[in-house]
C-alpha atoms as a PDB file:
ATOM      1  CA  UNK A   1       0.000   0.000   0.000  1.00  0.00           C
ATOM      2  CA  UNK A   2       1.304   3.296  -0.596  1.00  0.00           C
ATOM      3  CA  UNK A   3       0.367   7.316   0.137  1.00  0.00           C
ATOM      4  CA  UNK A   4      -2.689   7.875   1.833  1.00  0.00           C
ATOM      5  CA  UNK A   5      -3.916   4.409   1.907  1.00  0.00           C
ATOM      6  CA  UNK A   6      -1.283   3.428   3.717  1.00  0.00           C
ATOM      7  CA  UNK A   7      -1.946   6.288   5.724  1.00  0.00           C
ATOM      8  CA  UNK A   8      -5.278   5.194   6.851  1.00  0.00           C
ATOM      9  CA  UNK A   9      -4.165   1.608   7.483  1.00  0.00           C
ATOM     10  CA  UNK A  10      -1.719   3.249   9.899  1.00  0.00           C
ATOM     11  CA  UNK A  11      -4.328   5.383  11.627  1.00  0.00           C
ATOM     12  CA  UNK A  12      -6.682   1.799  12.208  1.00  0.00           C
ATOM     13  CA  UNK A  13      -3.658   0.104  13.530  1.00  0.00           C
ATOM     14  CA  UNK A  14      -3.437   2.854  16.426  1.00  0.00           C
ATOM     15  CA  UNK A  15      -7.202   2.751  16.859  1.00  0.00           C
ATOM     16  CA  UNK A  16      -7.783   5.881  14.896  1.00  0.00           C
ATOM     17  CA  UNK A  17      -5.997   8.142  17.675  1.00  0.00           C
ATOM     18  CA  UNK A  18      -3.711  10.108  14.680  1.00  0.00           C
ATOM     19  CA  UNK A  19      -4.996  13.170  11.869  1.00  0.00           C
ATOM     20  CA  UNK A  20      -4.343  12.633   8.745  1.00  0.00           C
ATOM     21  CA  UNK A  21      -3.116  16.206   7.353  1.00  0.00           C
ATOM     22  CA  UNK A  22      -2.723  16.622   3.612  1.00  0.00           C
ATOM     23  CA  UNK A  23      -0.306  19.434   2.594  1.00  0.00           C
ATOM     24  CA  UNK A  24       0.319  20.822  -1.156  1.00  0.00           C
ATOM     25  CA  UNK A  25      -2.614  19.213  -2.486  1.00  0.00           C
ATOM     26  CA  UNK A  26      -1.497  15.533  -2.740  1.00  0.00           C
ATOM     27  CA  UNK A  27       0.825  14.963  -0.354  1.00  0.00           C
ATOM     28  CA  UNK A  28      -0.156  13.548   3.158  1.00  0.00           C
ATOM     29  CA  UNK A  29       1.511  13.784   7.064  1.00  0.00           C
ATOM     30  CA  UNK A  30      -0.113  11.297  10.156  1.00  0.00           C
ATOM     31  CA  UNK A  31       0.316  12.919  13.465  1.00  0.00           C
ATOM     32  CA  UNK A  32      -0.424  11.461  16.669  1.00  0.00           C
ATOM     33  CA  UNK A  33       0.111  14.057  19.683  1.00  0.00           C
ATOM     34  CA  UNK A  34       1.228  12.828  23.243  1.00  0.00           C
ATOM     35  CA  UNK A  35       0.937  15.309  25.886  1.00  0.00           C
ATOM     36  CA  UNK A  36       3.471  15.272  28.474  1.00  0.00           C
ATOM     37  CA  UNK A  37       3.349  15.784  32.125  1.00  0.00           C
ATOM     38  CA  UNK A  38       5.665  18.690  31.997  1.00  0.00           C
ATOM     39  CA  UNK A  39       6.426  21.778  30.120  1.00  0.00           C
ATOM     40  CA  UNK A  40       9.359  21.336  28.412  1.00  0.00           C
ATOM     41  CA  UNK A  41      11.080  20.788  25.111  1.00  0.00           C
ATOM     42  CA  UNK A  42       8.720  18.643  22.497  1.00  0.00           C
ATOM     43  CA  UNK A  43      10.170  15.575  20.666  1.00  0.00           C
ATOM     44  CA  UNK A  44       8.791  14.690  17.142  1.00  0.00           C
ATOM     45  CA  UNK A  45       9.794  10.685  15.958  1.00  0.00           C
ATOM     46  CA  UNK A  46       9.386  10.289  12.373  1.00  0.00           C
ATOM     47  CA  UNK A  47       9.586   7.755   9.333  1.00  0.00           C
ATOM     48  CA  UNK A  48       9.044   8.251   5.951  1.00  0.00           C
ATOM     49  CA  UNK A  49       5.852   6.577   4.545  1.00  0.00           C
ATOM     50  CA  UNK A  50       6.807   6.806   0.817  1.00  0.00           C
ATOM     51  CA  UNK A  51       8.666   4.582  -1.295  1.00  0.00           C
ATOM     52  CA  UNK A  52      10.718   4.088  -4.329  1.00  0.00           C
ATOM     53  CA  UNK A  53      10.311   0.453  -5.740  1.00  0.00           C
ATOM     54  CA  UNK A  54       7.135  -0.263  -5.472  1.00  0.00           C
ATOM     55  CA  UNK A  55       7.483  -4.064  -6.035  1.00  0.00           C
ATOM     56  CA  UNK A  56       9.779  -4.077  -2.613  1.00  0.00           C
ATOM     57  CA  UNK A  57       8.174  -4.994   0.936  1.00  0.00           C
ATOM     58  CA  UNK A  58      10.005  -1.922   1.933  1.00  0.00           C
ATOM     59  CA  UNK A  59      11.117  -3.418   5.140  1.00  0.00           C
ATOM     60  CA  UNK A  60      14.150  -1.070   5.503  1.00  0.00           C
ATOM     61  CA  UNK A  61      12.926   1.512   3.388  1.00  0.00           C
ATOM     62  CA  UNK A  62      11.058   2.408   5.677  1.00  0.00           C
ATOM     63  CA  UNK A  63       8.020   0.254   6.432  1.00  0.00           C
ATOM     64  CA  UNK A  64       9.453  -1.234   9.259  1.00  0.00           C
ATOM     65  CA  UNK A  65      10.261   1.861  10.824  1.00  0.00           C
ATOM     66  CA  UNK A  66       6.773   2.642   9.943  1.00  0.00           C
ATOM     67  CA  UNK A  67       5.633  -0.069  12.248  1.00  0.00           C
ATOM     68  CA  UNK A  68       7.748   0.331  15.053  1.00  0.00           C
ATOM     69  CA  UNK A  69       6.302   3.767  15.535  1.00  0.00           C
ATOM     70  CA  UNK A  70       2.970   2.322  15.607  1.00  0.00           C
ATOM     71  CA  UNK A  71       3.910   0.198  18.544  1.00  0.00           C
ATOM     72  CA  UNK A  72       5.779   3.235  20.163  1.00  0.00           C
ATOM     73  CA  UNK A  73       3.024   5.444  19.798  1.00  0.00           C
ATOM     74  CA  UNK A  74       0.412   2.684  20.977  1.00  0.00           C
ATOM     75  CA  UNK A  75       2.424   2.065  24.495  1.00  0.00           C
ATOM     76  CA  UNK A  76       2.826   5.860  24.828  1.00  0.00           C
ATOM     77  CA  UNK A  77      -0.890   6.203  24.647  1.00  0.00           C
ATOM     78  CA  UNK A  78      -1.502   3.115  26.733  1.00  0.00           C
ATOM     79  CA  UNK A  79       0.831   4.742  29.492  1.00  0.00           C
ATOM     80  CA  UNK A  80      -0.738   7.756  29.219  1.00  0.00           C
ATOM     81  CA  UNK A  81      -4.061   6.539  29.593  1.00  0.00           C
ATOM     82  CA  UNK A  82      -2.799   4.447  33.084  1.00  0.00           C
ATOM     83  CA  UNK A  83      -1.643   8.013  33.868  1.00  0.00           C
ATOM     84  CA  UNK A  84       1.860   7.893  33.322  1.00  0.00           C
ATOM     85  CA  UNK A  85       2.343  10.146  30.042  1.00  0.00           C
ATOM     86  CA  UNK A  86       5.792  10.975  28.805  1.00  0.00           C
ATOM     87  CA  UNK A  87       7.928  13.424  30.121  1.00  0.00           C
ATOM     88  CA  UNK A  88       6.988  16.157  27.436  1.00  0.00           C
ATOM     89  CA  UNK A  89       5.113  16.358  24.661  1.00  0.00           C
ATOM     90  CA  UNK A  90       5.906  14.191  22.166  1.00  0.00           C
ATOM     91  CA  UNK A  91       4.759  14.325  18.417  1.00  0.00           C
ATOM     92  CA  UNK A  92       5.055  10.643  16.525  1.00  0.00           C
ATOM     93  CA  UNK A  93       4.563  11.391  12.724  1.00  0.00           C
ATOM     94  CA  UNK A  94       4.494   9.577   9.731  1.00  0.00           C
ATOM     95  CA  UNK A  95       5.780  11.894   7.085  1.00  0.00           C
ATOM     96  CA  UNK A  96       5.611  11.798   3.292  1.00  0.00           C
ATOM     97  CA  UNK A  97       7.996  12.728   0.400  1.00  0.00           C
ATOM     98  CA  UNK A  98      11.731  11.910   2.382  1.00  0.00           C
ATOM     99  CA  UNK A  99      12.409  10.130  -1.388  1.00  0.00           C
ATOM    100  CA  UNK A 100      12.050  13.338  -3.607  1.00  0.00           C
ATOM    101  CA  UNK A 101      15.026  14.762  -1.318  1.00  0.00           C
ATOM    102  CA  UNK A 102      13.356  17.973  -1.447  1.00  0.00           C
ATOM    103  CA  UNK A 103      13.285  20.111   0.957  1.00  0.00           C
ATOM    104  CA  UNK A 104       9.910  22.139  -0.347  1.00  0.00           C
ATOM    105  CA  UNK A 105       7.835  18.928  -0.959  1.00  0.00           C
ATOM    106  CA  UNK A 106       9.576  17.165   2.468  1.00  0.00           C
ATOM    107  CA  UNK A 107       6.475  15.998   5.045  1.00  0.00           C
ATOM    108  CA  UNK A 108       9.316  16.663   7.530  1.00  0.00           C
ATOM    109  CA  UNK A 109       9.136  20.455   7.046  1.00  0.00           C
ATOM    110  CA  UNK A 110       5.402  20.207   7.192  1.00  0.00           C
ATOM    111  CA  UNK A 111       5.752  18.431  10.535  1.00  0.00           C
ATOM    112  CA  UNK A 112       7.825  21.863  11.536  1.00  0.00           C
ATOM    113  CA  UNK A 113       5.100  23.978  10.201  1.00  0.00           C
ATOM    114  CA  UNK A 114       2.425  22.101  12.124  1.00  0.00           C
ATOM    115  CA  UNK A 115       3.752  22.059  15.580  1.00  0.00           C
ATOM    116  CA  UNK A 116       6.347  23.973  17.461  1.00  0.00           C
ATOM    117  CA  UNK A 117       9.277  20.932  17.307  1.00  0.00           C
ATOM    118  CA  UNK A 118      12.507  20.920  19.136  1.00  0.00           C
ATOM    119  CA  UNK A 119      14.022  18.229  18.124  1.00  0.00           C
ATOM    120  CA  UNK A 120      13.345  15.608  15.979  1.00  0.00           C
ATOM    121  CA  UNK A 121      14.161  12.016  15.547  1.00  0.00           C
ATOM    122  CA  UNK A 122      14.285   9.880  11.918  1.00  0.00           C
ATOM    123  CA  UNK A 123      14.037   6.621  11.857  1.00  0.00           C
ATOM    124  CA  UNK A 124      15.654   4.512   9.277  1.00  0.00           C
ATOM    125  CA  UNK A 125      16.519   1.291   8.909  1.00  0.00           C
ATOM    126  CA  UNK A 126      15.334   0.344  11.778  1.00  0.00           C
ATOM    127  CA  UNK A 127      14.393  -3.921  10.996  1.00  0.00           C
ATOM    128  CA  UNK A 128      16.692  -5.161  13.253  1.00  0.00           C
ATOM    129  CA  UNK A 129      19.883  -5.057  14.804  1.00  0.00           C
ATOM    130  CA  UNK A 130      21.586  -5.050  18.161  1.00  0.00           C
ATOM    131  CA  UNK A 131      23.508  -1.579  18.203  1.00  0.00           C
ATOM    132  CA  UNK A 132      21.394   1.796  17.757  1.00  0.00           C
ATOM    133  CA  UNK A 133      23.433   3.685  15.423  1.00  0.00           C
ATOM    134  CA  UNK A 134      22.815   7.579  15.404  1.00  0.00           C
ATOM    135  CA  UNK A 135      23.609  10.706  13.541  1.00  0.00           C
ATOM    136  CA  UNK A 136      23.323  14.004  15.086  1.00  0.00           C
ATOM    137  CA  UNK A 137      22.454  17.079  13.534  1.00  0.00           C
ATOM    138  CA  UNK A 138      22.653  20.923  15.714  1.00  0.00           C
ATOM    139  CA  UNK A 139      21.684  20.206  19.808  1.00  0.00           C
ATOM    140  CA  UNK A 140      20.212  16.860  19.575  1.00  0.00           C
ATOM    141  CA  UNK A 141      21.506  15.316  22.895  1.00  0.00           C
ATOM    142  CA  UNK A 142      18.267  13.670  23.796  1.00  0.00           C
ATOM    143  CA  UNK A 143      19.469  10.154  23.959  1.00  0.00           C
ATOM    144  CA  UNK A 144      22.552   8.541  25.615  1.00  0.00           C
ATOM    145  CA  UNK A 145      25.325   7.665  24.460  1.00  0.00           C
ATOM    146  CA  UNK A 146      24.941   5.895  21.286  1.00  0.00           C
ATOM    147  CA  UNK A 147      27.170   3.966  18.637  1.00  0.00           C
ATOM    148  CA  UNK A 148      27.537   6.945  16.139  1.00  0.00           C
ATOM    149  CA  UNK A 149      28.876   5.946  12.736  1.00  0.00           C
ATOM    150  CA  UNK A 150      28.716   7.897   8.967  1.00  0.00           C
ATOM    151  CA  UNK A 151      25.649   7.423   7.101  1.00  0.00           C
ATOM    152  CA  UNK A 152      24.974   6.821   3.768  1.00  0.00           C
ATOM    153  CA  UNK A 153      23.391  10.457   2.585  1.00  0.00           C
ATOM    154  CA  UNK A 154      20.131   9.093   1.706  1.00  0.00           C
ATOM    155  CA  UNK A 155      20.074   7.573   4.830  1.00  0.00           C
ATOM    156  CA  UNK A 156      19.586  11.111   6.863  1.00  0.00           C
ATOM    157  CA  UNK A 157      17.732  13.286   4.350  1.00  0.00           C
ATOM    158  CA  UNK A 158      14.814  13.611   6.813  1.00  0.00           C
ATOM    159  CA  UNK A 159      17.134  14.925   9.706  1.00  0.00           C
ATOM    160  CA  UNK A 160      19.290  17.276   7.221  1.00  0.00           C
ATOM    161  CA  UNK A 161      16.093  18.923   5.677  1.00  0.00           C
ATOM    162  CA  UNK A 162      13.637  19.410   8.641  1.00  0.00           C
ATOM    163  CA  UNK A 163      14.899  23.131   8.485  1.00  0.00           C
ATOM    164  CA  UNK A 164      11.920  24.975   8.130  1.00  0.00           C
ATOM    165  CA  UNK A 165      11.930  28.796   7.851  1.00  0.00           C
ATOM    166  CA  UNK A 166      10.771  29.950  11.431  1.00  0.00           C
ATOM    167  CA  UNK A 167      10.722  26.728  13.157  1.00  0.00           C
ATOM    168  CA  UNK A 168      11.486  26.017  16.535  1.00  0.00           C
ATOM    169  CA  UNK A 169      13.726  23.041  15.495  1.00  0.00           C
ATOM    170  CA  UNK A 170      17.130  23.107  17.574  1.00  0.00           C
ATOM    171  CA  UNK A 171      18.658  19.993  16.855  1.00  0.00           C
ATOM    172  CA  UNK A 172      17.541  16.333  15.050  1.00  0.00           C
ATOM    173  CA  UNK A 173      19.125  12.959  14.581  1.00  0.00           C
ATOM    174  CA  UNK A 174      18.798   9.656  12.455  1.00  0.00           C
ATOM    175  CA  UNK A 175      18.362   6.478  13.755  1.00  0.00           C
ATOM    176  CA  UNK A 176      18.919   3.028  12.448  1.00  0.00           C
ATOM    177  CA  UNK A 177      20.053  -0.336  13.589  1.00  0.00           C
ATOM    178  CA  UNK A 178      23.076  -2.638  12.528  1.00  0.00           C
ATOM    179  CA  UNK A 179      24.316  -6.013  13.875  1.00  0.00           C
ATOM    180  CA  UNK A 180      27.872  -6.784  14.324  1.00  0.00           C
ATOM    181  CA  UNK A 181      28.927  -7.113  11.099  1.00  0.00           C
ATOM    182  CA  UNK A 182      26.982  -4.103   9.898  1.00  0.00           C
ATOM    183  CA  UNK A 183      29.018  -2.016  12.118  1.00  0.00           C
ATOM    184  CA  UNK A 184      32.139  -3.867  11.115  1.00  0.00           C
ATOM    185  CA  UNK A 185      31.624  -2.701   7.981  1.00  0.00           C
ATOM    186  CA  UNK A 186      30.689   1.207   8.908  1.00  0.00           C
ATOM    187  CA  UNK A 187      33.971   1.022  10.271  1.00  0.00           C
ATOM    188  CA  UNK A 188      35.824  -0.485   7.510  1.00  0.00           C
ATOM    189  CA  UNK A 189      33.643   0.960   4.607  1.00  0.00           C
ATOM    190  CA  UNK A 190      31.844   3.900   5.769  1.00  0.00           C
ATOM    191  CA  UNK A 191      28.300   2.017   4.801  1.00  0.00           C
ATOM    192  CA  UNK A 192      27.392  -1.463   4.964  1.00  0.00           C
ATOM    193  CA  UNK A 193      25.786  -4.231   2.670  1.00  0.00           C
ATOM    194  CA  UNK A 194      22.524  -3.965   4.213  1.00  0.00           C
ATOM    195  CA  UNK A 195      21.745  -0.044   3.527  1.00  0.00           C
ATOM    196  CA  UNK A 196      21.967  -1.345   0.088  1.00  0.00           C
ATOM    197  CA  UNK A 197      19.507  -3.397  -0.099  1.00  0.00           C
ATOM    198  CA  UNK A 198      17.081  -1.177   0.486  1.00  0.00           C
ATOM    199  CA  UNK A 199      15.057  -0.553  -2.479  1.00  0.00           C
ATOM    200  CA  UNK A 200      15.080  -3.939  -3.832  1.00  0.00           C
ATOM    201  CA  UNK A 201      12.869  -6.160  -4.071  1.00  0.00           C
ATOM    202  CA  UNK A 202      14.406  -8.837  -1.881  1.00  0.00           C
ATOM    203  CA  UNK A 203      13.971  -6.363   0.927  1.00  0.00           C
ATOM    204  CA  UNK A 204      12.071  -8.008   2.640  1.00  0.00           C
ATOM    205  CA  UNK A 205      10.828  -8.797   6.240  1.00  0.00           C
ATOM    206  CA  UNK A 206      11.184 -12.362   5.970  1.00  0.00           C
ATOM    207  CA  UNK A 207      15.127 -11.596   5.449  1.00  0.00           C
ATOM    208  CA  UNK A 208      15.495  -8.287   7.664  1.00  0.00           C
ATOM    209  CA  UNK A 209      12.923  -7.769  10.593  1.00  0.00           C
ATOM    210  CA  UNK A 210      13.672  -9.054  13.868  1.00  0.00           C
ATOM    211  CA  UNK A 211      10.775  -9.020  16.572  1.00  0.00           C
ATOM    212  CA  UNK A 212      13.065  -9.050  19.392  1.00  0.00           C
ATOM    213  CA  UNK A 213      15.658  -6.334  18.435  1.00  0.00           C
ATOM    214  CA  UNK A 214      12.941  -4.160  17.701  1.00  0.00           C
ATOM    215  CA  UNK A 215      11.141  -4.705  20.764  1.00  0.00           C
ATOM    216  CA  UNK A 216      14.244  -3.523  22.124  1.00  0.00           C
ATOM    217  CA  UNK A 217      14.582  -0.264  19.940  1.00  0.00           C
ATOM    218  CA  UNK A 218      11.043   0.578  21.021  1.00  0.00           C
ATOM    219  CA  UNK A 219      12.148   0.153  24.696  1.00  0.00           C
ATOM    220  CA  UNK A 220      15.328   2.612  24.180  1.00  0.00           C
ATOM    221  CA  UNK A 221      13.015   5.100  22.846  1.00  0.00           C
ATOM    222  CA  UNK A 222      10.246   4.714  25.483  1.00  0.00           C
ATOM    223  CA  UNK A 223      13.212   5.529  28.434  1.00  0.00           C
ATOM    224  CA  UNK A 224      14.303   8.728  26.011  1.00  0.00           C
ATOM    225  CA  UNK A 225      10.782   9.808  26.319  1.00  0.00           C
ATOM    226  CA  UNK A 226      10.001   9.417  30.023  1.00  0.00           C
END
């Protein structure tokens, strides 16, 4: 599925709690808004909803991700509701056009327009693996200490363009997971074989997604919020 049905198959899977906001006519943004329990600096989390190869699962690019902040945002909620909300306000939003690389179309700049962000974090990448790898962009010093490595450029387009005139943003990161030998090769290489694969058609979940070491993602980025 793909733009704005996707979209709405999103919003059922978290029990219809997001807005679906279209911007420049045909392009579409899902928010779901978590208030915190104190004022403070808001956090957006974000993954890109469009694709490139349309024949591709799209399990790195990006559906897991996709996914994972449907279960993020649906234990957020479920805390909140047993009256432990997050720390602040926290924006999860699934945002369109990261693949044009444009800065003017990017659903990551809407995001900025829509709310009054602080910092942002991408996700990318994110099927599985046992080290969080993270690249910082400005003041993002939200989470610990993480394995930081380069990333491949299209890997971080969302955090390099959420620069919206005006906005509020001060810092924003990109997140993704590697295993051992992915960061092996980051070290050696500067990328690794499994960024590659991400727009082909044997991306897929059956090869890629891990239950467990996503779990565990979602659990780092429940502690960053609390």
């Amino acid at each position: 599925m793909h733009g704005l049905e996707k979209l709405n198959a999103i919003n059922e899977m978290i029990s219809g709690t997001g807005t679906v906001k279209p911007y420049l006519d045909k392009y579409f943004n899902l928010y779901s808004f978590i208030k915190g329990r104190e004022p403070g600096p808001s956090l957006a989390i974000t993954a890109h909803h469009d694709v490139v190869n349309k024949n591709s699962e799209n399990c790195l690019d990006n559906n897991a991700s996709l996914l994972n902040l449907v279960n993020l945002n649906n234990q957020l909620v479920f805390n909140s509701l047993q009256g432990r909300p997050p720390k602040r306000d926290v924006v999860i939003a699934w945002v369109d056009m990261e693949e044009a690389c444009n800065p003017a179309l990017a659903g990551v700049n809407q995001l900025l327009r829509d709310y009054p962000i602080e910092y942002l974090l991408d996700l990318e990448l994110t099927a599985g693996g046992n080290h969080p790898v993270i690249n910082r962009h400005g003041a993002f010093n939200l989470l610990p200490d993480l394995v930081e490595a380069i990333m491949p450029p299209n890997n971080s387009v969302l955090a390099i363009t959420a620069r919206a005139p005006g906005s509020t943003l001060r810092g924003s990161a990109c997140l993704t997971l590697v295993s051992d030998k992915d960061l092996l090769e980051i070290k050696l290489r500067g990328r690794c074989e499994r960024w590659l694969q991400c727009h082909r058609e044997n991306d897929s979940f059956s090869r890629w997604f891990s239950v467990v070491e996503t779990e565990a993602l979602v659990n780092l980025l429940l502690r960053m919020v609390d």
